[in-house]
Protein backbone atom coordinates (compact mmCIF):
# COMPACT_ATOMS: atom_id res chain seq x y z
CA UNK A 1 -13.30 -9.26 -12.86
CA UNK A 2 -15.08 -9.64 -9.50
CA UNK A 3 -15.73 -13.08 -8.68
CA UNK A 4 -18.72 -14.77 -8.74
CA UNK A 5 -19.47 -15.66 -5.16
CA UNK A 6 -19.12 -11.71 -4.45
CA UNK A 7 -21.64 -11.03 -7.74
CA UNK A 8 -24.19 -13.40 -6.07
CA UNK A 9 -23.55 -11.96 -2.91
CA UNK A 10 -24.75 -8.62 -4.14
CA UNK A 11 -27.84 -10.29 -6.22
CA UNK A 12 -28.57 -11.97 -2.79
CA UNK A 13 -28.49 -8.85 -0.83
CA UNK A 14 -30.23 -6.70 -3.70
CA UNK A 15 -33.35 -9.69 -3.30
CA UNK A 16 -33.13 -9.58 0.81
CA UNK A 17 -33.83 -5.59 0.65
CA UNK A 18 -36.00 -5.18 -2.45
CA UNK A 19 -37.39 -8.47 -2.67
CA UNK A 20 -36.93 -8.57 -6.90
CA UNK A 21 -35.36 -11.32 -8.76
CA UNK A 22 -32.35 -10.38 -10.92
CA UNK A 23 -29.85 -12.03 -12.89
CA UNK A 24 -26.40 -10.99 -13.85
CA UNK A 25 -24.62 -11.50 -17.53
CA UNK A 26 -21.39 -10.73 -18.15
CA UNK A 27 -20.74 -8.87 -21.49
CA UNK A 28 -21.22 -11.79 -23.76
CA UNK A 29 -24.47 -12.40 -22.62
CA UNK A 30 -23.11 -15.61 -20.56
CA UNK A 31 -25.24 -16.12 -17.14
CA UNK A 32 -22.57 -15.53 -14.18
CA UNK A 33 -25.13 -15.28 -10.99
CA UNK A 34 -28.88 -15.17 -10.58
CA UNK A 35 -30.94 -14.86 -7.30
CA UNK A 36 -32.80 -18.31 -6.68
CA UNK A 37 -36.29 -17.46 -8.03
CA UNK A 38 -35.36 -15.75 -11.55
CA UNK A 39 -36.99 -17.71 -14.02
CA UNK A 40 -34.36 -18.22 -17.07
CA UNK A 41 -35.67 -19.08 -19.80
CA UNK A 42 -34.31 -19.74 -22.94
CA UNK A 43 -35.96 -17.26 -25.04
CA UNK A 44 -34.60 -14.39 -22.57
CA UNK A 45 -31.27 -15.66 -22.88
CA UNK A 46 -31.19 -15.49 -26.23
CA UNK A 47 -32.71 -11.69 -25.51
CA UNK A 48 -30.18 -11.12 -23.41
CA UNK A 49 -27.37 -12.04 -26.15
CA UNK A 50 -29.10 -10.44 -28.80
CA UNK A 51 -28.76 -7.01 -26.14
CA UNK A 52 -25.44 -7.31 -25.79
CA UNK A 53 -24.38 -6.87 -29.32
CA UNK A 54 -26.61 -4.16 -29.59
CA UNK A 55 -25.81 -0.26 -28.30
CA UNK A 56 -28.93 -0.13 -26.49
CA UNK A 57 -28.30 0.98 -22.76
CA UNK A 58 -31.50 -0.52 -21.80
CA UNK A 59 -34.51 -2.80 -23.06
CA UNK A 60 -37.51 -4.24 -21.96
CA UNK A 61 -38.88 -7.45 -22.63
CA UNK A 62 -42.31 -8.88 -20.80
CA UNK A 63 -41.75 -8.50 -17.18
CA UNK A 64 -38.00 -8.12 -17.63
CA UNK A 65 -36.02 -4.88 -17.40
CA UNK A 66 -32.38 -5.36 -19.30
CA UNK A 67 -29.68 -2.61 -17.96
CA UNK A 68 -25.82 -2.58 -19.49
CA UNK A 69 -23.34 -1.80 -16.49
CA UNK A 70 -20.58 -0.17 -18.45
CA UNK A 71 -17.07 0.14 -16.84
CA UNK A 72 -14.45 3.05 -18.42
CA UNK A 73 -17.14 3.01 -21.16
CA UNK A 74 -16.74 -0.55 -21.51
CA UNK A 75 -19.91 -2.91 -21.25
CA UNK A 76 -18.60 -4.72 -17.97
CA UNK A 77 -22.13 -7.01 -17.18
CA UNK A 78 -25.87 -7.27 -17.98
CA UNK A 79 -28.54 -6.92 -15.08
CA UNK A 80 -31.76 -8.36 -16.02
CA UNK A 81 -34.46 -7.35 -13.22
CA UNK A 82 -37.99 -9.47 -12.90
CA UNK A 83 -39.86 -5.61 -12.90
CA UNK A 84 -43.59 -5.76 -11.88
CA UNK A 85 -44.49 -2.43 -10.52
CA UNK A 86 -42.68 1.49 -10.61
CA UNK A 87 -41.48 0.77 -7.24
CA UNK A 88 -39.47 -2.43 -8.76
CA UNK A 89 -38.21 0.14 -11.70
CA UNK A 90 -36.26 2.50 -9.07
CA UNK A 91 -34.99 -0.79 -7.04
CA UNK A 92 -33.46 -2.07 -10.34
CA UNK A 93 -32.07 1.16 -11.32
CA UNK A 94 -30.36 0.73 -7.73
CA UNK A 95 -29.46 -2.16 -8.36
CA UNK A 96 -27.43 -1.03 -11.47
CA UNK A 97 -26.10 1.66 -9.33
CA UNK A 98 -24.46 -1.25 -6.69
CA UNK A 99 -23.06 -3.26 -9.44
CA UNK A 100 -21.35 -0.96 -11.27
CA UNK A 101 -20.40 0.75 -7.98
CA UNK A 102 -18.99 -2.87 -7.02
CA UNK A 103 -17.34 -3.38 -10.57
CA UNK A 104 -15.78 -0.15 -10.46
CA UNK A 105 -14.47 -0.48 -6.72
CA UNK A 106 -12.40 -3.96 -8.03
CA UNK A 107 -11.31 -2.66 -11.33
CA UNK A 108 -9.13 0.44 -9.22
CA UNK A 109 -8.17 -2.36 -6.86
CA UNK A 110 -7.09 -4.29 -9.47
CA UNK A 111 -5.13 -1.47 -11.24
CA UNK A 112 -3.80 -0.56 -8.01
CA UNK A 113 -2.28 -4.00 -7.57
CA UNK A 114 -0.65 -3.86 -11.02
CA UNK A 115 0.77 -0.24 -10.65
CA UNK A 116 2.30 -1.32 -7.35
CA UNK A 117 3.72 -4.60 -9.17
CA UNK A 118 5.19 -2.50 -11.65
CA UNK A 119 6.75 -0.02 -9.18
CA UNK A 120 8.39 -3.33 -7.77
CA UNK A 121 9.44 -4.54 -10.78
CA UNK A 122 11.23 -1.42 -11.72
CA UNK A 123 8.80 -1.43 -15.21
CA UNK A 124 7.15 2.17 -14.94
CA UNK A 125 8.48 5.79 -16.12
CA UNK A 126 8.52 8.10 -14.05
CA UNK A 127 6.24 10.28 -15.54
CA UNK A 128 3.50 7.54 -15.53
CA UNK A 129 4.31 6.51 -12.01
CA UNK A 130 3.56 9.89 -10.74
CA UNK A 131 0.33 10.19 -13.30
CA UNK A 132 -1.15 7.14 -12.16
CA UNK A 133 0.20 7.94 -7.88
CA UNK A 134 -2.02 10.91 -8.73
CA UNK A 135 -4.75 9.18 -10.10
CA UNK A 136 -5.01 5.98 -7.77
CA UNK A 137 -4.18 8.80 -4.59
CA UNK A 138 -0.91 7.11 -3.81
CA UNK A 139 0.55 9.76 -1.91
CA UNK A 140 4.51 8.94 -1.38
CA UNK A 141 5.57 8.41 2.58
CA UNK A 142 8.23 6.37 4.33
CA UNK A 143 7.59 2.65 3.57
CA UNK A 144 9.59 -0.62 3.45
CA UNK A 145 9.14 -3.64 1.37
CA UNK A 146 8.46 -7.31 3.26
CA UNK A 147 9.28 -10.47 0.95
CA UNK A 148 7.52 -13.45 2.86
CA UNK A 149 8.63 -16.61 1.02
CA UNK A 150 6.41 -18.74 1.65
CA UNK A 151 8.24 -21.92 -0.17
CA UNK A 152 5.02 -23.01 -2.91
CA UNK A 153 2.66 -23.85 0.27
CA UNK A 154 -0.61 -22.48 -0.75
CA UNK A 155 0.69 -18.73 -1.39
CA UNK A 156 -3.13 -17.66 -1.68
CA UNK A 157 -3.85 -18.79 1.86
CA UNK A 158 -0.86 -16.63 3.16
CA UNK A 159 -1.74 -13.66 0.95
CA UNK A 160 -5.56 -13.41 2.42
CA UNK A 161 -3.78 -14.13 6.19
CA UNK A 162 -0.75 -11.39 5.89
CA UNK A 163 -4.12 -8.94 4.76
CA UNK A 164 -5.35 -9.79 7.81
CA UNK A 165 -2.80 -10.02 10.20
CA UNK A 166 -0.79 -7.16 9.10
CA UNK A 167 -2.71 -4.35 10.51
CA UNK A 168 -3.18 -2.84 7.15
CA UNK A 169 -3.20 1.17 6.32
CA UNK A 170 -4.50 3.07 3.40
CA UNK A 171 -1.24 3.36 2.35
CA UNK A 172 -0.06 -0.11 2.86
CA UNK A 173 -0.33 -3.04 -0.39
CA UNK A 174 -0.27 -6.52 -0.58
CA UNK A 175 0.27 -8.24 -3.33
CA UNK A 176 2.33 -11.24 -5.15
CA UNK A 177 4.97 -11.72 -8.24
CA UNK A 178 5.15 -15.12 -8.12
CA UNK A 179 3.54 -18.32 -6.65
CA UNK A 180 6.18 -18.82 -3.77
CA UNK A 181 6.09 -15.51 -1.96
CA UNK A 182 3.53 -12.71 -1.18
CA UNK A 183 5.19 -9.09 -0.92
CA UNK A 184 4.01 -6.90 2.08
CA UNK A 185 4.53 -3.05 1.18
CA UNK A 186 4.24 -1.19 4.63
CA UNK A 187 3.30 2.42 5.62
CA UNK A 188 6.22 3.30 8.47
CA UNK A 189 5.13 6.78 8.95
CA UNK A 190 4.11 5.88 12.33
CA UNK A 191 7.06 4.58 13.45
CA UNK A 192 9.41 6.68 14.82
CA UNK A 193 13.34 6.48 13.38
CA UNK A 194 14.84 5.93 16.94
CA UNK A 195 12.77 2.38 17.32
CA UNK A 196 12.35 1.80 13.25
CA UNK A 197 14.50 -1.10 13.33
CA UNK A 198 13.19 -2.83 16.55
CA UNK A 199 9.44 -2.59 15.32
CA UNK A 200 10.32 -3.97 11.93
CA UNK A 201 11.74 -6.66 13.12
CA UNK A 202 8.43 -7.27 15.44
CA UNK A 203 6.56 -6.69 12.56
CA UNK A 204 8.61 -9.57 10.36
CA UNK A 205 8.30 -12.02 13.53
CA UNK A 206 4.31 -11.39 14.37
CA UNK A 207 3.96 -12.46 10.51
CA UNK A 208 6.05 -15.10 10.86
CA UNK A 209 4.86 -16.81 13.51
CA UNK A 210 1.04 -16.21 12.88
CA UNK A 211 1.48 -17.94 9.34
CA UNK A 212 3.11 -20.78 11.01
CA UNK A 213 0.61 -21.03 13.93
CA UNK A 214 -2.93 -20.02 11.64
CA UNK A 215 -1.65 -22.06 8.58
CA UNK A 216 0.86 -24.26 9.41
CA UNK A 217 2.93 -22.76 6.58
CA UNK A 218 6.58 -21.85 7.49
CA UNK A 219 8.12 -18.69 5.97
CA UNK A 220 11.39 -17.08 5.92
CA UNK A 221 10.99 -12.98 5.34
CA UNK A 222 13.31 -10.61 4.05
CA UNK A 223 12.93 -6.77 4.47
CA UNK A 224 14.49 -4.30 2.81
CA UNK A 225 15.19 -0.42 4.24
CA UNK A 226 12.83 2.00 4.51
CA UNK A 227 12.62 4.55 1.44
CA UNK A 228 10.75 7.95 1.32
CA UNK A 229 9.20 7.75 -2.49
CA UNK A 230 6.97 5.38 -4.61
CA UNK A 231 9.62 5.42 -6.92
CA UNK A 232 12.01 4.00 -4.89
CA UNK A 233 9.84 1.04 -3.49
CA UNK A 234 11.65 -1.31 -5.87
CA UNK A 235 15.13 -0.53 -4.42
CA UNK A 236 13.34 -1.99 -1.08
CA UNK A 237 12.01 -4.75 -2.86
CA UNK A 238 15.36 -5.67 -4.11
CA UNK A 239 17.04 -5.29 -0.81
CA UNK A 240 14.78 -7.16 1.02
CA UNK A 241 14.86 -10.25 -1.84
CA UNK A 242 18.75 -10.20 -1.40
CA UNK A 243 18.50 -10.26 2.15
CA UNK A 244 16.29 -13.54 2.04
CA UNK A 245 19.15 -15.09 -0.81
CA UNK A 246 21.91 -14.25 1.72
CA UNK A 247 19.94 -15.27 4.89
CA UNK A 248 19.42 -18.67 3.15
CA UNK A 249 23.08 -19.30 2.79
CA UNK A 250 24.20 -18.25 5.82
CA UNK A 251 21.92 -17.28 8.81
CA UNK A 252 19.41 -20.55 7.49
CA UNK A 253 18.45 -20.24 11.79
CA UNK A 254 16.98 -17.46 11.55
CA UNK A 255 13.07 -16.77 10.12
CA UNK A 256 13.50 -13.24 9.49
CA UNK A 257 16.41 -10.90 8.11
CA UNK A 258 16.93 -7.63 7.88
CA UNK A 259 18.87 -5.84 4.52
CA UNK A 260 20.46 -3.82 7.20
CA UNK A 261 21.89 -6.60 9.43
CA UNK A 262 23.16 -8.99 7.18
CA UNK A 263 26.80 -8.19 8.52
CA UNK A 264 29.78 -10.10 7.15
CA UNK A 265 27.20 -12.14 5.06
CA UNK A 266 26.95 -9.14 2.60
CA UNK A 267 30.63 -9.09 1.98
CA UNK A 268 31.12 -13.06 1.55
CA UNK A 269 28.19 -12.92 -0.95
CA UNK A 270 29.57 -10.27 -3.35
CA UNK A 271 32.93 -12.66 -3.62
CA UNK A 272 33.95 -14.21 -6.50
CA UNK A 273 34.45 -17.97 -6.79
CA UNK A 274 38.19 -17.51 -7.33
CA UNK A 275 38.76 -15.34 -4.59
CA UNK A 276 36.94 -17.88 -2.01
CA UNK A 277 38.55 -20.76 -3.26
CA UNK A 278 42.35 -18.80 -2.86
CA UNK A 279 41.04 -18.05 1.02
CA UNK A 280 40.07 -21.58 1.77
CA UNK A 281 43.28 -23.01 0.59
CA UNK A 282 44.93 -20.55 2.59
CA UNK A 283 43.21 -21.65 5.62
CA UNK A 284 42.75 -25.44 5.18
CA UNK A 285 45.11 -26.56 1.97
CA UNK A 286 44.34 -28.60 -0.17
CA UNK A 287 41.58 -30.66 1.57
CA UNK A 288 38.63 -29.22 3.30
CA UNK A 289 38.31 -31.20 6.61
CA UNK A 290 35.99 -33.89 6.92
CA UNK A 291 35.11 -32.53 10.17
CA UNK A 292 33.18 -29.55 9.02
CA UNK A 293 30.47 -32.43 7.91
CA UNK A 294 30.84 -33.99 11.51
CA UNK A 295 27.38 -33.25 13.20
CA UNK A 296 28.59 -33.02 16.75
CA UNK A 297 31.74 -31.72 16.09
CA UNK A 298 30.02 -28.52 14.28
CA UNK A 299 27.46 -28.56 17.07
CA UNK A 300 30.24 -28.07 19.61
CA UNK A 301 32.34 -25.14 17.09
CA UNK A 302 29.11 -23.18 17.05
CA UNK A 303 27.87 -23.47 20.65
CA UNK A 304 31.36 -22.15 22.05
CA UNK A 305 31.75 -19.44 19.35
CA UNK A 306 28.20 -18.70 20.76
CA UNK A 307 29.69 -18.43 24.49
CA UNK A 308 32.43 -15.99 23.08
CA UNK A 309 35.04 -18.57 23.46
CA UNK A 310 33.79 -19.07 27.42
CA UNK A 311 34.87 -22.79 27.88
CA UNK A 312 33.45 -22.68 30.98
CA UNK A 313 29.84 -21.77 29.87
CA UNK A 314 30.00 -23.50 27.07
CA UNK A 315 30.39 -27.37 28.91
CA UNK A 316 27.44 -26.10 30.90
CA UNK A 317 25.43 -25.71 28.26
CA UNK A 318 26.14 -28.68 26.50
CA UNK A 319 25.78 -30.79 29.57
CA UNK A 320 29.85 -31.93 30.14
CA UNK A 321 32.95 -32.03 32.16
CA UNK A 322 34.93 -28.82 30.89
CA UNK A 323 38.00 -31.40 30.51
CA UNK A 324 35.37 -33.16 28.00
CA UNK A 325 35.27 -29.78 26.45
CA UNK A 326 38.63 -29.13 26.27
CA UNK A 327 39.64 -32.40 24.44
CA UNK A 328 36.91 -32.43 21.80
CA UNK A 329 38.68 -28.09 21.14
CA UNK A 330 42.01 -29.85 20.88
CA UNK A 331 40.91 -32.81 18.79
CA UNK A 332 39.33 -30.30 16.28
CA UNK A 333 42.01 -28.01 16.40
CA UNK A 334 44.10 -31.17 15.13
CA UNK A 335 41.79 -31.73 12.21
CA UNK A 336 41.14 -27.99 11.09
CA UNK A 337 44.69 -26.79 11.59
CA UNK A 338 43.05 -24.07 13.95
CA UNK A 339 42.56 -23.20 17.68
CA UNK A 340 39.25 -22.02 17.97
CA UNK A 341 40.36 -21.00 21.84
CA UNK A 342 41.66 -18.24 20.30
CA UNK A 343 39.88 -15.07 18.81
CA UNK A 344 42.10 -14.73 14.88
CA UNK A 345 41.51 -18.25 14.72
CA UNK A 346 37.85 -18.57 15.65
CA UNK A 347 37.26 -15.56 13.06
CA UNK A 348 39.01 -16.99 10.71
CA UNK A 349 37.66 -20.54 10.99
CA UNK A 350 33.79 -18.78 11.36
CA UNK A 351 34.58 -16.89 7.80
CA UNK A 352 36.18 -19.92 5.95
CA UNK A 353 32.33 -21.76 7.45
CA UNK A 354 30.46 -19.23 5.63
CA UNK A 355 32.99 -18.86 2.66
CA UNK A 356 32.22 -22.59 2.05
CA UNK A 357 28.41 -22.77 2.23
CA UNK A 358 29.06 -19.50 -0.10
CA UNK A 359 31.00 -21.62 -2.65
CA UNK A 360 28.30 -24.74 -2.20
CA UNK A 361 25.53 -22.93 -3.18
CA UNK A 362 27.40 -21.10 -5.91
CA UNK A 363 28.23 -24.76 -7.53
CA UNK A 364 24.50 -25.69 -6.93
CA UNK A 365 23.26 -22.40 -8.98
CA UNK A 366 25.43 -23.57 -11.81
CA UNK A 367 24.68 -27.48 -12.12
């Protein structure tokens, strides 16, 4: 139903132009807007309820035209217009004209939204999907699926924001499946496939960091790959929720992750618990090393794995001697069991990191 600051909006507009009073009922005969001079009276609202459970499309009574806006043959609202002359008569019957015209405008927009929900969700045959792409003018073209997860901070705000800030096409849908995340469906048929990737990754970013700076709402987004058919929007969807699950766990730095560069991340996900826990007693034993929860020690693993195992660059960066350096990569390597100077080991130590975290979470789904 169209909201009621839009309906008075309209009344407003309809009294500005035509200067005649109106009033609008919705099909139960229950006042929902009303321009500021209508008089209401209670004898014409109890007209106007005895009209709507009659099959009348129209009535009179004193002044007061009564017109039923019907919707797919449904009665959608009541317009009651304050009618004084013949002049008033053809502004009312224009008036009916904008309201249903209105009415009819959200009800598509709202079916729209629910096809495209469905298409998501993986809920629609194909026979009514391409039915109802026909119907709504859907046409199929290259798109990819955003998932903005925006973490239960007012997901309304960032709905009406990513409309605005996405640069939206006639082929491009916003809408939301839950109250933590609003889902950006986006027209790529511009894009070219040599510079797909770089401009959906500009595309994640510029959302990214608008929320945060417009709203002060910070969002991680996942997108999926780009797919040619309506029907195969949901495999999108899917790939760009997983991509958020698997960013979380491991890449937690980043703000936005792509299906298609989730690298080693993809394989450590699909592992099962028994498998990870057989690797990490490989690599550690029995004990995982209290280091891994040491702050600076971590700090220090990360930075020179960063550096590509550049020692040099690395103490730079960090601000100390390189001897410094050296003895805080020998006093880890004592406590891990691994030299990190060299490249099996860092690998190794960098997978057993994210096998961990892998395994954390995993405990943390079941409890």
């Amino acid at each position: 139903m169209v909201s009621n600051q839009k309906l008075q909006n309209a009344l407003d507009e309809i009294k500005q132009i035509c200067n005649m009073e109106t009033a609008l009922y919705s099909a139960n005969g229950k006042l929902t807007a009303s321009t500021r001079e209508m008089q209401l009276s209670t004898e014409l609202a109890r007209v106007v309820e005895e009209f709507a459970e009659s099959l009348a499309d129209s009535q009179t009574f004193q002044e007061y035209h009564l017109y039923r806006i019907l919707v797919e043959g449904e009665t959608e609202y009541i317009l009651v217009c304050q009618v004084t002359g013949e002049e008033e008569l053809i502004y009312a019957r224009m008036a009916v004209c904008q309201i249903r015209n209105l009415a009819i405008g959200f009800a598509e927009q709202f079916d729209r939204n629910h096809f495209i929900q469905n298409i998501l969700l993986g809920n629609i045959l194909m026979a009514d999907l391409i039915g109802k792409a026909k119907k709504y003018h859907i046409p199929d073209c290259p798109r990819v699926v955003f998932v903005i997860d925006t973490g239960n901070k007012n997901n309304d705000l960032a709905m009406e924001l990513v409309k605005n800030l996405s640069d939206l096409r006639s082929k491009d849908f916003v809408t939301s499946l839950d109250q933590h995340s609003v889902i950006l469906v986006k027209d790529i048929s511009h894009i070219g496939e040599e510079h797909a990737e770089e401009e959906l990754k500009r595309i994640a970013s510029s959302l990214s960091d608008s929320l945060h700076m417009e709203a002060m709402i910070k969002v991680r987004i996942g997108y999926g790959n780009a797919v040619n058919r309506l029907s195969d929007i949901a495999q999108s969807y899917q790939e760009a929720r997983l991509a958020l699950e698997v960013g979380r766990i491991f890449y937690a730095e980043y703000d936005t992750i792509s299906y298609g560069k989730l690298g080693i991340g993809r394989l450590i996900y699909q592992l099962p618990m028994s498998l990870c826990e057989m690797f990490i007693k490989e690599v550690f034993g029995d004990e995982i090393p209290d280091i891994l929860e040491d702050e600076e020690a971590m700090t220090t693993i990360n930075k020179f794995l960063e550096n590509n195992l550049n020692i040099s660059e690395t103490a730079r960066q960090m601000y100390v001697h390189r001897n410094t350096l050296v003895y805080r990569l020998e006093r880890i390597e004592k406590a891990i069991g691994l030299d990190i100077r060299t490249f099996d080991d860092a690998m190794t130590f960098k997978i057993a990191v994210m096998v961990i975290a892998h395994m954390k979470d995993s405990k943390r789904g079941v409890v």
